[in-house]
Protein backbone atom coordinates (compact mmCIF):
# COMPACT_ATOMS: atom_id res chain seq x y z
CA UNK A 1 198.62 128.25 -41.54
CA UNK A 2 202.05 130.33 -40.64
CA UNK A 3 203.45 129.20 -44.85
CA UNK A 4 199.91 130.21 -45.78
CA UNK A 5 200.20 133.91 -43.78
CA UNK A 6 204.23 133.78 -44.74
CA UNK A 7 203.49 133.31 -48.53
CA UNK A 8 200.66 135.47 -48.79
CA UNK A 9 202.64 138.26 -47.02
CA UNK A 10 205.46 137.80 -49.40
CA UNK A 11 203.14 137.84 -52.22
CA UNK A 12 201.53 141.43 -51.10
CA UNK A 13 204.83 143.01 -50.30
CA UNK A 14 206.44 141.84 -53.58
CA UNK A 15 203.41 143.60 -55.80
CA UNK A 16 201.23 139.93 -56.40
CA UNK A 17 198.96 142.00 -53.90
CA UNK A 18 195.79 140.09 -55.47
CA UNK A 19 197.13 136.63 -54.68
CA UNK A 20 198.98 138.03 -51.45
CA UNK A 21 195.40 139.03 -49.67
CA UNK A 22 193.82 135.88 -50.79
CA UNK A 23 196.30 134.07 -48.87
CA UNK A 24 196.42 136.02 -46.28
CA UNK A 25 192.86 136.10 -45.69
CA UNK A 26 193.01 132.33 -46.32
CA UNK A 27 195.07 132.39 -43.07
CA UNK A 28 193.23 134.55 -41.00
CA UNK A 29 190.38 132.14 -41.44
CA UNK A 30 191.99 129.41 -40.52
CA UNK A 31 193.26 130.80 -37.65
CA UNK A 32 189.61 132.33 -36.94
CA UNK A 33 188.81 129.02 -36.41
CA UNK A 34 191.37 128.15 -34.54
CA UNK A 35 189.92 130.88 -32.11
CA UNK A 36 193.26 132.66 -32.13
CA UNK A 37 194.89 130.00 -30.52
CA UNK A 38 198.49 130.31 -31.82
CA UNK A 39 201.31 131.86 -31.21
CA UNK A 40 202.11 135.13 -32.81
CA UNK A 41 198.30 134.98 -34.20
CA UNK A 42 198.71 139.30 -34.01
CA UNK A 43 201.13 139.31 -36.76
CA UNK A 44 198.34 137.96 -39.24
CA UNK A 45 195.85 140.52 -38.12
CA UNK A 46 198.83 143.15 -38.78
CA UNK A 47 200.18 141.88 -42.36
CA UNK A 48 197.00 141.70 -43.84
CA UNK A 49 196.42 145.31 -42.66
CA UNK A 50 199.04 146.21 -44.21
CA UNK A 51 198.19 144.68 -47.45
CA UNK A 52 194.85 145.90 -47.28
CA UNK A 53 196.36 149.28 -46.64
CA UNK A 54 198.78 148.96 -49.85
CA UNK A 55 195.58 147.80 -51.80
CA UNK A 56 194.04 151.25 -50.63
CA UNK A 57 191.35 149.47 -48.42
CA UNK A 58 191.65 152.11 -45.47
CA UNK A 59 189.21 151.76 -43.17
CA UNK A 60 189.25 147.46 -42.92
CA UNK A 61 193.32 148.16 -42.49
CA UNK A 62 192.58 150.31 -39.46
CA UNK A 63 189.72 147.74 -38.24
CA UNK A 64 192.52 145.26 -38.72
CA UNK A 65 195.09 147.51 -36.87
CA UNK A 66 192.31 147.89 -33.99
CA UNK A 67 192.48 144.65 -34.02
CA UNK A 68 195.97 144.00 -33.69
CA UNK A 69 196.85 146.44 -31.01
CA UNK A 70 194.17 145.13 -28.81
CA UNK A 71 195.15 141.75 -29.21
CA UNK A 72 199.24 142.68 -28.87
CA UNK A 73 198.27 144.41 -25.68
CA UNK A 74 195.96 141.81 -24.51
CA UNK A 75 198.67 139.27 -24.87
CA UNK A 76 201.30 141.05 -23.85
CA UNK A 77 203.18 141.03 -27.39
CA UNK A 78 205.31 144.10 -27.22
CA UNK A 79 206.87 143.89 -30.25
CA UNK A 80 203.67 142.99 -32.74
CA UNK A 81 201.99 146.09 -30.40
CA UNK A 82 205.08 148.34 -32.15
CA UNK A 83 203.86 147.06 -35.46
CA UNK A 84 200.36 147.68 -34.56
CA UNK A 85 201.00 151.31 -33.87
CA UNK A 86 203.26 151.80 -36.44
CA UNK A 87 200.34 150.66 -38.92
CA UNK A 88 197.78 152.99 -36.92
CA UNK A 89 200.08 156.00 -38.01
CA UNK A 90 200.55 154.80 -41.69
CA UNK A 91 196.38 154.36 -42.38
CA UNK A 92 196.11 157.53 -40.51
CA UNK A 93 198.16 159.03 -42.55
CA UNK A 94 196.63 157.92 -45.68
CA UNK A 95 193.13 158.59 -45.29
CA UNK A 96 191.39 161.18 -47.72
CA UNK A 97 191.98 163.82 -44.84
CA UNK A 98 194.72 162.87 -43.07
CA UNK A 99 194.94 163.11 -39.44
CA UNK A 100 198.85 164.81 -39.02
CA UNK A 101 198.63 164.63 -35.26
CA UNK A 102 197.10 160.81 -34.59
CA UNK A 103 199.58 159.64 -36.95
CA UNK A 104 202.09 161.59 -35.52
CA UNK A 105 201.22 160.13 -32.00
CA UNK A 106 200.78 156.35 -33.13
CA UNK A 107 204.43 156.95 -34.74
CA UNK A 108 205.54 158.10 -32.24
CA UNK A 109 204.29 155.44 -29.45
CA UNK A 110 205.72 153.32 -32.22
CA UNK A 111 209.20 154.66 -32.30
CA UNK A 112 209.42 154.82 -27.94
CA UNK A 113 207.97 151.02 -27.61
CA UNK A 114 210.48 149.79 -30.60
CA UNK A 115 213.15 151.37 -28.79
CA UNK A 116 212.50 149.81 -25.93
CA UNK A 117 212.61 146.57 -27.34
CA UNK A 118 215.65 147.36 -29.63
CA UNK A 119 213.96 147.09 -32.70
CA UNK A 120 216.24 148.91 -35.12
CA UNK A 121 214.27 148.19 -39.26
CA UNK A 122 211.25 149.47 -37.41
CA UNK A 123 212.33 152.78 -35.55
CA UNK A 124 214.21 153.54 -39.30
CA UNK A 125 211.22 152.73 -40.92
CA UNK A 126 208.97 154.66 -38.46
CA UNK A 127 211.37 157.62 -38.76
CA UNK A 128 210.93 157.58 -42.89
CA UNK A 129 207.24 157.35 -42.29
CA UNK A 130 207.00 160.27 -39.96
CA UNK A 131 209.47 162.38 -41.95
CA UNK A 132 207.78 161.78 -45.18
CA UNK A 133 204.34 162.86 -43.07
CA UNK A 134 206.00 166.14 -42.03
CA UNK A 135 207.01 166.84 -45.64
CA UNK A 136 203.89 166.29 -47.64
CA UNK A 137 201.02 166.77 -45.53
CA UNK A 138 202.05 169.19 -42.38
CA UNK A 139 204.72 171.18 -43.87
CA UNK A 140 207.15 170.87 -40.89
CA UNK A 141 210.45 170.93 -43.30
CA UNK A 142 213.00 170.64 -40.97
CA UNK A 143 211.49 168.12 -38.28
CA UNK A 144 210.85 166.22 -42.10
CA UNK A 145 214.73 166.60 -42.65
CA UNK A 146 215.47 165.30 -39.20
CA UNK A 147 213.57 162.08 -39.21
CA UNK A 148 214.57 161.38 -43.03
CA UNK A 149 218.09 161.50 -42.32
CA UNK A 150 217.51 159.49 -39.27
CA UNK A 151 215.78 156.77 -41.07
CA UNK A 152 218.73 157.26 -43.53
CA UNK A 153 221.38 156.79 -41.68
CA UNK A 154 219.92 154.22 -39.41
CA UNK A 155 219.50 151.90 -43.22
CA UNK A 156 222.59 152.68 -44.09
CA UNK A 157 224.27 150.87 -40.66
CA UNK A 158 222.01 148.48 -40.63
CA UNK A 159 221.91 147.51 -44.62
CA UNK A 160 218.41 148.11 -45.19
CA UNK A 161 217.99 148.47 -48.83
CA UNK A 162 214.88 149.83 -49.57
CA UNK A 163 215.79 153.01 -47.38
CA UNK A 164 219.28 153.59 -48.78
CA UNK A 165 218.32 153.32 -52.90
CA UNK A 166 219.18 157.20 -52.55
CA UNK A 167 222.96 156.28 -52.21
C-alpha cells in the first residue's frame, strides 16, 4: 500500500499524472479498507490532493484537503496538518475566483505550524506560493518580493532545486 501511494506520487509529480492518480487512488482504496488504520494514512489523502489539484480537479482536491486536515488534527499529525494547510491555500488559490485572503490565511497557518516543527522545504515552498499569490492575483508587489526572495534564499541554503533554477 505505502510503494503503491509512493509510486503513484512519484508518477504525478514527475508529469505521468494519468498513471500517478490511478495509483494513488489504488492506494487510498486499499487503505479505505483498511479503515485508515495505518500509520501516516493523512499523507495519502494529501498527495492525491495534490495530484488531483495538478490535474485541475479543484473542488475533490479541497474535499481531499478537508479531509486531510481533519484527519492530521484528529490524530495529532502536526506535520501532515502543515501539508494539509499548505494544500488548502494552493486549491484556494486556484479556483476560477480565487479567494486571496483564505489562501493567504491557510498559508499562513501553514508557514507558523511548519515553523514550529522546523520544517524548512515547506516554509520555502509556502513562501514561493504566497509570493507568487501576491503577484498575480492581489497585486501586493512588494509583500510578493518579500516572500519570493524568502523562498529564494531559503532553496538556495538548503539546495532545493526546483526553487533556485533562477540562479
Amino acid at each position: 500500500m505505502s510503494v503503491t501511494r509512493t509510486l503513484g506520487n512519484a508518477y504525478a509529480m514527475s508529469g505521468r499524472l494519468r498513471e500517478g492518480l490511478d495509483l494513488l487512488r489504488r492506494a487510498l482504496a486499499m487503505l479505505e479498507a483498511n479503515g485508515y488504520r495505518r500509520q501516516y494514512a493523512t499523507c495519502f489523502l494529501e498527495q492525491l490532493g495534490r495530484a488531483l489539484l495538478v490535474k485541475g480537479e479543484i473542488d475533490e482536491a479541497h474535499a481531499l484537503a478537508l479531509r486531510a486536515l481533519t484527519q492530521a488534527r484528529a490524530r495529532g499529525e502536526r506535520g501532515w496538518e502543515a501539508y494539509s494547510l499548505w494544500l488548502l491555500g494552493d486549491v484556494a488559490a486556484r479556483r476560477e475566483y480565487a479567494s486571496v485572503e483564505v489562501a493567504e490565511r491557510h498559508y499562513r497557518e501553514a508557514i507558523t505550524l511548519a515553523t514550529a516543527l522546523a520544517m524548512q522545504p515547506p516554509i520555502a515552498r509556502v513562501h514561493r506560493e504566497l509570493g507568487t499569490l501576491y503577484d498575480s492575483v492581489a497585486g501586493k508587489s512588494e509583500s510578493a518580493r518579500t516572500h519570493l526572495a524568502t523562498a529564494h534564499a531559503m532553496a538556495h541554503e538548503l539546495g532545493l532545486q526546483d526553487l533556485t533554477a533562477s540562479d
